[in-house]
C-alpha atoms as a PDB file:
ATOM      1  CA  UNK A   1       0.000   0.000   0.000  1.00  0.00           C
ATOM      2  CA  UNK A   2       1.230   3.696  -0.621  1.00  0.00           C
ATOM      3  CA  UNK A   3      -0.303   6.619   0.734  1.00  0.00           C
ATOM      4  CA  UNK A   4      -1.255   8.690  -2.448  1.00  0.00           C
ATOM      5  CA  UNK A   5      -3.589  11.322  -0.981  1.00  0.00           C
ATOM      6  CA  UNK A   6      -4.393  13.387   1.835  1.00  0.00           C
ATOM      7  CA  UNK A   7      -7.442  15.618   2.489  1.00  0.00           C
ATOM      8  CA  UNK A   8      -8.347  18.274   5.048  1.00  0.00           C
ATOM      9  CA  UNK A   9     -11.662  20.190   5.810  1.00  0.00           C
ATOM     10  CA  UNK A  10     -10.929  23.870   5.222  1.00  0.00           C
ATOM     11  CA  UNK A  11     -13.148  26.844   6.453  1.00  0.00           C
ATOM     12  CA  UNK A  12     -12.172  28.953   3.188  1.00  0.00           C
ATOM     13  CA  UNK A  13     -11.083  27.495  -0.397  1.00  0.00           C
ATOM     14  CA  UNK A  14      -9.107  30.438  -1.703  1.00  0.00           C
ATOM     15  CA  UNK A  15      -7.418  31.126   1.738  1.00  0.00           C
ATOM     16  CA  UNK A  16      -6.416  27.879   1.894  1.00  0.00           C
ATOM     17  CA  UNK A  17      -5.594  27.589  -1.659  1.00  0.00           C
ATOM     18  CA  UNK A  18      -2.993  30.745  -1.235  1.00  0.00           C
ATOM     19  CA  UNK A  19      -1.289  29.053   1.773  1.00  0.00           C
ATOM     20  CA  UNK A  20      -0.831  25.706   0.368  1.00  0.00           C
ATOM     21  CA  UNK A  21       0.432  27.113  -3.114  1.00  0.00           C
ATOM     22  CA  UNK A  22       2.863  29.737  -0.711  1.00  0.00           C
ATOM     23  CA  UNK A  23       4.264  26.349   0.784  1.00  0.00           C
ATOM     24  CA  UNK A  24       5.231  25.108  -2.779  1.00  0.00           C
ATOM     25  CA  UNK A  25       2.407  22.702  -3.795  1.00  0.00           C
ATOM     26  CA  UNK A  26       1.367  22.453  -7.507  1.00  0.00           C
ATOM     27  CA  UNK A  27      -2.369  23.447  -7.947  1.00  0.00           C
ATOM     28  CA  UNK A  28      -3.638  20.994 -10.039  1.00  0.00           C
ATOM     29  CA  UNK A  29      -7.746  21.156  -9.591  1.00  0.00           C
ATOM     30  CA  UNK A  30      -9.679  24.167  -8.069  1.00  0.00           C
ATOM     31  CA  UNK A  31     -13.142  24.881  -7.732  1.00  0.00           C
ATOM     32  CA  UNK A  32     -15.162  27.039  -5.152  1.00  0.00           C
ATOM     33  CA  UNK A  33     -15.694  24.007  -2.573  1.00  0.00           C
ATOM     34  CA  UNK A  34     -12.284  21.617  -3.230  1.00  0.00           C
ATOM     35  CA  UNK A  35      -8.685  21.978  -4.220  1.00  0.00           C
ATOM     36  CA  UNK A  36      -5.883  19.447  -5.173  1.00  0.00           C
ATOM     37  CA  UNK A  37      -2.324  19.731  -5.046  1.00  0.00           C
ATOM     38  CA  UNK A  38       0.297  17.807  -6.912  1.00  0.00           C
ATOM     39  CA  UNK A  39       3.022  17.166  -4.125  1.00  0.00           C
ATOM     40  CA  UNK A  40       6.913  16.637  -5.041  1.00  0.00           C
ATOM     41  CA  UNK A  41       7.389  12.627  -5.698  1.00  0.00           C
ATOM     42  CA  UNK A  42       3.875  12.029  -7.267  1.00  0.00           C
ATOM     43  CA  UNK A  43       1.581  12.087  -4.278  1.00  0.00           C
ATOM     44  CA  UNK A  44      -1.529  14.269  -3.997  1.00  0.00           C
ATOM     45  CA  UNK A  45      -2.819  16.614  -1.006  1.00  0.00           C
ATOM     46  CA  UNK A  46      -6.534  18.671  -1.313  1.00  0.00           C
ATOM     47  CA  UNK A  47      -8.571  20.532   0.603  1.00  0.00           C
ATOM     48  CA  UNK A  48     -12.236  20.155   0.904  1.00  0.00           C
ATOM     49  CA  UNK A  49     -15.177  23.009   2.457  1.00  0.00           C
ATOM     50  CA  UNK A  50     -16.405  22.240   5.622  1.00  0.00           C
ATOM     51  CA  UNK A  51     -18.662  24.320   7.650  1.00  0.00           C
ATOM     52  CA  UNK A  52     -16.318  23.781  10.715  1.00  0.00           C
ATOM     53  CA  UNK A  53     -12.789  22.387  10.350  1.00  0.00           C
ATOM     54  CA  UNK A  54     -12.387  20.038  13.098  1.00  0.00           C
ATOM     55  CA  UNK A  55      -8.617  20.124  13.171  1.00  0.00           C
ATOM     56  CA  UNK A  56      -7.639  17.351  16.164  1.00  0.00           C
ATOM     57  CA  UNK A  57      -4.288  14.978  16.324  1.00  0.00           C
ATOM     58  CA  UNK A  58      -3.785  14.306  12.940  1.00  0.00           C
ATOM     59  CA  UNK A  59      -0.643  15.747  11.250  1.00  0.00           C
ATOM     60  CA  UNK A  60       0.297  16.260   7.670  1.00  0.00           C
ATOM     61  CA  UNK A  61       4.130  15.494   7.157  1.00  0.00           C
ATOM     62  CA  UNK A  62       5.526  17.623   4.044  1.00  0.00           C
ATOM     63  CA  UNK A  63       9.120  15.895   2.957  1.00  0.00           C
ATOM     64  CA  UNK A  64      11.433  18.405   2.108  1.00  0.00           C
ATOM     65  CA  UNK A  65      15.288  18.123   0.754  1.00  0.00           C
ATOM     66  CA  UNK A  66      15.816  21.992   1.303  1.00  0.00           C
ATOM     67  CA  UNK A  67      14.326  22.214   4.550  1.00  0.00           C
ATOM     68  CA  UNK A  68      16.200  24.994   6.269  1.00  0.00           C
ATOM     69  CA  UNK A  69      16.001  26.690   3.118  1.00  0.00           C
ATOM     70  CA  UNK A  70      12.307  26.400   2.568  1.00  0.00           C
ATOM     71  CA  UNK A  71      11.684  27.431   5.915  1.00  0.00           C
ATOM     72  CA  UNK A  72      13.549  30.112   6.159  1.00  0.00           C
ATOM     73  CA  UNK A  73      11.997  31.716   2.922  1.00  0.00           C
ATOM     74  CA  UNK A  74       8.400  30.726   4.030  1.00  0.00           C
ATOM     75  CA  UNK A  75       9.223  33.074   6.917  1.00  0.00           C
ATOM     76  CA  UNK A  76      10.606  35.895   4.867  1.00  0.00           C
ATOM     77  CA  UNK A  77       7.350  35.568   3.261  1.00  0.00           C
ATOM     78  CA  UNK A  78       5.428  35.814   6.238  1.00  0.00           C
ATOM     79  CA  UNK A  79       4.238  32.080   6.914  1.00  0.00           C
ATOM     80  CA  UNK A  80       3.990  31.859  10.921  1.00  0.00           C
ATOM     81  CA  UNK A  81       5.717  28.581  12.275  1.00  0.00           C
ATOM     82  CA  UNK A  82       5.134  26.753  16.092  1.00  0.00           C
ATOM     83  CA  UNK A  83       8.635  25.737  15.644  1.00  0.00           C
ATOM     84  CA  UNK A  84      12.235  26.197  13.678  1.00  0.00           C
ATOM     85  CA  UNK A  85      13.458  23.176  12.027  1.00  0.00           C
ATOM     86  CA  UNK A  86      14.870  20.899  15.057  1.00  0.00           C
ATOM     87  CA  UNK A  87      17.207  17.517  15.030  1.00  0.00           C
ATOM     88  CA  UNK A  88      14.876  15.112  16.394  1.00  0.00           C
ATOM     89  CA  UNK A  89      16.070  11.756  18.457  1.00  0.00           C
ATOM     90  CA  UNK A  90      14.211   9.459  15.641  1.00  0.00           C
ATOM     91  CA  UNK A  91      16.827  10.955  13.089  1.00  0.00           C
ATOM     92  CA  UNK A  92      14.480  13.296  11.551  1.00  0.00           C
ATOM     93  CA  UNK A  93      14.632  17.274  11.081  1.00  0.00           C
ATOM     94  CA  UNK A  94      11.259  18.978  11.517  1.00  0.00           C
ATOM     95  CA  UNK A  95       9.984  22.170  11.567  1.00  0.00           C
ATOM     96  CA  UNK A  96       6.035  22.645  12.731  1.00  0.00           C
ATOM     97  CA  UNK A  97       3.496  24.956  11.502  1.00  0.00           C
ATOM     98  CA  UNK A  98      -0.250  25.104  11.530  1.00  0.00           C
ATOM     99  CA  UNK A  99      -2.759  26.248   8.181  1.00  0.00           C
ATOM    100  CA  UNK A 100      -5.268  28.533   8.626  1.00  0.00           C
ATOM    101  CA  UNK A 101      -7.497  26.611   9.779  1.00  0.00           C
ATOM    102  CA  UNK A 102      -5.372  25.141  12.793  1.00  0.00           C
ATOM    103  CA  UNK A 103      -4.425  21.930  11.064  1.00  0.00           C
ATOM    104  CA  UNK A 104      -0.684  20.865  12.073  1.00  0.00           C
ATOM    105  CA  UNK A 105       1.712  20.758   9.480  1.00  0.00           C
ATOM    106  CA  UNK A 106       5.522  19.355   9.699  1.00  0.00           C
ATOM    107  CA  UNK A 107       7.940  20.399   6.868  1.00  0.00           C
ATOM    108  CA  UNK A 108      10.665  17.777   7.223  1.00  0.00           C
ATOM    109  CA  UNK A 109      13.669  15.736   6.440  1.00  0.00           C
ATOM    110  CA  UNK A 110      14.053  12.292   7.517  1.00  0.00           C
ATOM    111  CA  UNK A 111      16.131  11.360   4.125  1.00  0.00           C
ATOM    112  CA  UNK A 112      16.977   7.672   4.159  1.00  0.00           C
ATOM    113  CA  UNK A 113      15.716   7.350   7.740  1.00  0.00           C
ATOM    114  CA  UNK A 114      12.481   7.389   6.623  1.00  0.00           C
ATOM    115  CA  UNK A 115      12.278   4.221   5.630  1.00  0.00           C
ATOM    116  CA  UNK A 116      15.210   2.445   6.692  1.00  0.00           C
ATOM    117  CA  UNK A 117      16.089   4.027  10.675  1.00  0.00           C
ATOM    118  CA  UNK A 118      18.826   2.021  12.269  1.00  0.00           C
ATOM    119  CA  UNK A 119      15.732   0.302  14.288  1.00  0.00           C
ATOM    120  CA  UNK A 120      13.630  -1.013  11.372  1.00  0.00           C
ATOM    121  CA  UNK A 121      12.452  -4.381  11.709  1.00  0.00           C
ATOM    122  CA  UNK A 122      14.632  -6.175   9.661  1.00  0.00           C
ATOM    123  CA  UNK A 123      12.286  -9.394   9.368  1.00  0.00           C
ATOM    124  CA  UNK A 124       8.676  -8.515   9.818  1.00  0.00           C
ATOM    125  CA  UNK A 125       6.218 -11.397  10.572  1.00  0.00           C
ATOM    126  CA  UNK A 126       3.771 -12.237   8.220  1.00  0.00           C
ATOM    127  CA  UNK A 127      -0.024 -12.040   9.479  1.00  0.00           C
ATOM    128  CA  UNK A 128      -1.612 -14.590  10.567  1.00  0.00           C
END
Protein backbone atom coordinates (compact mmCIF):
# COMPACT_ATOMS: atom_id res chain seq x y z
CA UNK A 1 0.00 0.00 0.00
CA UNK A 2 1.23 3.70 -0.62
CA UNK A 3 -0.30 6.62 0.73
CA UNK A 4 -1.25 8.69 -2.45
CA UNK A 5 -3.59 11.32 -0.98
CA UNK A 6 -4.39 13.39 1.84
CA UNK A 7 -7.44 15.62 2.49
CA UNK A 8 -8.35 18.27 5.05
CA UNK A 9 -11.66 20.19 5.81
CA UNK A 10 -10.93 23.87 5.22
CA UNK A 11 -13.15 26.84 6.45
CA UNK A 12 -12.17 28.95 3.19
CA UNK A 13 -11.08 27.50 -0.40
CA UNK A 14 -9.11 30.44 -1.70
CA UNK A 15 -7.42 31.13 1.74
CA UNK A 16 -6.42 27.88 1.89
CA UNK A 17 -5.59 27.59 -1.66
CA UNK A 18 -2.99 30.75 -1.24
CA UNK A 19 -1.29 29.05 1.77
CA UNK A 20 -0.83 25.71 0.37
CA UNK A 21 0.43 27.11 -3.11
CA UNK A 22 2.86 29.74 -0.71
CA UNK A 23 4.26 26.35 0.78
CA UNK A 24 5.23 25.11 -2.78
CA UNK A 25 2.41 22.70 -3.80
CA UNK A 26 1.37 22.45 -7.51
CA UNK A 27 -2.37 23.45 -7.95
CA UNK A 28 -3.64 20.99 -10.04
CA UNK A 29 -7.75 21.16 -9.59
CA UNK A 30 -9.68 24.17 -8.07
CA UNK A 31 -13.14 24.88 -7.73
CA UNK A 32 -15.16 27.04 -5.15
CA UNK A 33 -15.69 24.01 -2.57
CA UNK A 34 -12.28 21.62 -3.23
CA UNK A 35 -8.69 21.98 -4.22
CA UNK A 36 -5.88 19.45 -5.17
CA UNK A 37 -2.32 19.73 -5.05
CA UNK A 38 0.30 17.81 -6.91
CA UNK A 39 3.02 17.17 -4.13
CA UNK A 40 6.91 16.64 -5.04
CA UNK A 41 7.39 12.63 -5.70
CA UNK A 42 3.88 12.03 -7.27
CA UNK A 43 1.58 12.09 -4.28
CA UNK A 44 -1.53 14.27 -4.00
CA UNK A 45 -2.82 16.61 -1.01
CA UNK A 46 -6.53 18.67 -1.31
CA UNK A 47 -8.57 20.53 0.60
CA UNK A 48 -12.24 20.15 0.90
CA UNK A 49 -15.18 23.01 2.46
CA UNK A 50 -16.41 22.24 5.62
CA UNK A 51 -18.66 24.32 7.65
CA UNK A 52 -16.32 23.78 10.72
CA UNK A 53 -12.79 22.39 10.35
CA UNK A 54 -12.39 20.04 13.10
CA UNK A 55 -8.62 20.12 13.17
CA UNK A 56 -7.64 17.35 16.16
CA UNK A 57 -4.29 14.98 16.32
CA UNK A 58 -3.78 14.31 12.94
CA UNK A 59 -0.64 15.75 11.25
CA UNK A 60 0.30 16.26 7.67
CA UNK A 61 4.13 15.49 7.16
CA UNK A 62 5.53 17.62 4.04
CA UNK A 63 9.12 15.90 2.96
CA UNK A 64 11.43 18.41 2.11
CA UNK A 65 15.29 18.12 0.75
CA UNK A 66 15.82 21.99 1.30
CA UNK A 67 14.33 22.21 4.55
CA UNK A 68 16.20 24.99 6.27
CA UNK A 69 16.00 26.69 3.12
CA UNK A 70 12.31 26.40 2.57
CA UNK A 71 11.68 27.43 5.91
CA UNK A 72 13.55 30.11 6.16
CA UNK A 73 12.00 31.72 2.92
CA UNK A 74 8.40 30.73 4.03
CA UNK A 75 9.22 33.07 6.92
CA UNK A 76 10.61 35.90 4.87
CA UNK A 77 7.35 35.57 3.26
CA UNK A 78 5.43 35.81 6.24
CA UNK A 79 4.24 32.08 6.91
CA UNK A 80 3.99 31.86 10.92
CA UNK A 81 5.72 28.58 12.27
CA UNK A 82 5.13 26.75 16.09
CA UNK A 83 8.64 25.74 15.64
CA UNK A 84 12.23 26.20 13.68
CA UNK A 85 13.46 23.18 12.03
CA UNK A 86 14.87 20.90 15.06
CA UNK A 87 17.21 17.52 15.03
CA UNK A 88 14.88 15.11 16.39
CA UNK A 89 16.07 11.76 18.46
CA UNK A 90 14.21 9.46 15.64
CA UNK A 91 16.83 10.95 13.09
CA UNK A 92 14.48 13.30 11.55
CA UNK A 93 14.63 17.27 11.08
CA UNK A 94 11.26 18.98 11.52
CA UNK A 95 9.98 22.17 11.57
CA UNK A 96 6.04 22.65 12.73
CA UNK A 97 3.50 24.96 11.50
CA UNK A 98 -0.25 25.10 11.53
CA UNK A 99 -2.76 26.25 8.18
CA UNK A 100 -5.27 28.53 8.63
CA UNK A 101 -7.50 26.61 9.78
CA UNK A 102 -5.37 25.14 12.79
CA UNK A 103 -4.42 21.93 11.06
CA UNK A 104 -0.68 20.87 12.07
CA UNK A 105 1.71 20.76 9.48
CA UNK A 106 5.52 19.36 9.70
CA UNK A 107 7.94 20.40 6.87
CA UNK A 108 10.67 17.78 7.22
CA UNK A 109 13.67 15.74 6.44
CA UNK A 110 14.05 12.29 7.52
CA UNK A 111 16.13 11.36 4.13
CA UNK A 112 16.98 7.67 4.16
CA UNK A 113 15.72 7.35 7.74
CA UNK A 114 12.48 7.39 6.62
CA UNK A 115 12.28 4.22 5.63
CA UNK A 116 15.21 2.45 6.69
CA UNK A 117 16.09 4.03 10.67
CA UNK A 118 18.83 2.02 12.27
CA UNK A 119 15.73 0.30 14.29
CA UNK A 120 13.63 -1.01 11.37
CA UNK A 121 12.45 -4.38 11.71
CA UNK A 122 14.63 -6.17 9.66
CA UNK A 123 12.29 -9.39 9.37
CA UNK A 124 8.68 -8.51 9.82
CA UNK A 125 6.22 -11.40 10.57
CA UNK A 126 3.77 -12.24 8.22
CA UNK A 127 -0.02 -12.04 9.48
CA UNK A 128 -1.61 -14.59 10.57
Amino acid sequence: MNLNQVTVEVADIPRARAFYQRLGLELIVSSDHYARFLCPGGATFSIHLAGTPAPGGTAVYFECDDLDARVAALKAAGVVFDSDPVDQRWLWREAWLRDPDGHRLCLYFAGANRVNPPWRIRDPQPLP
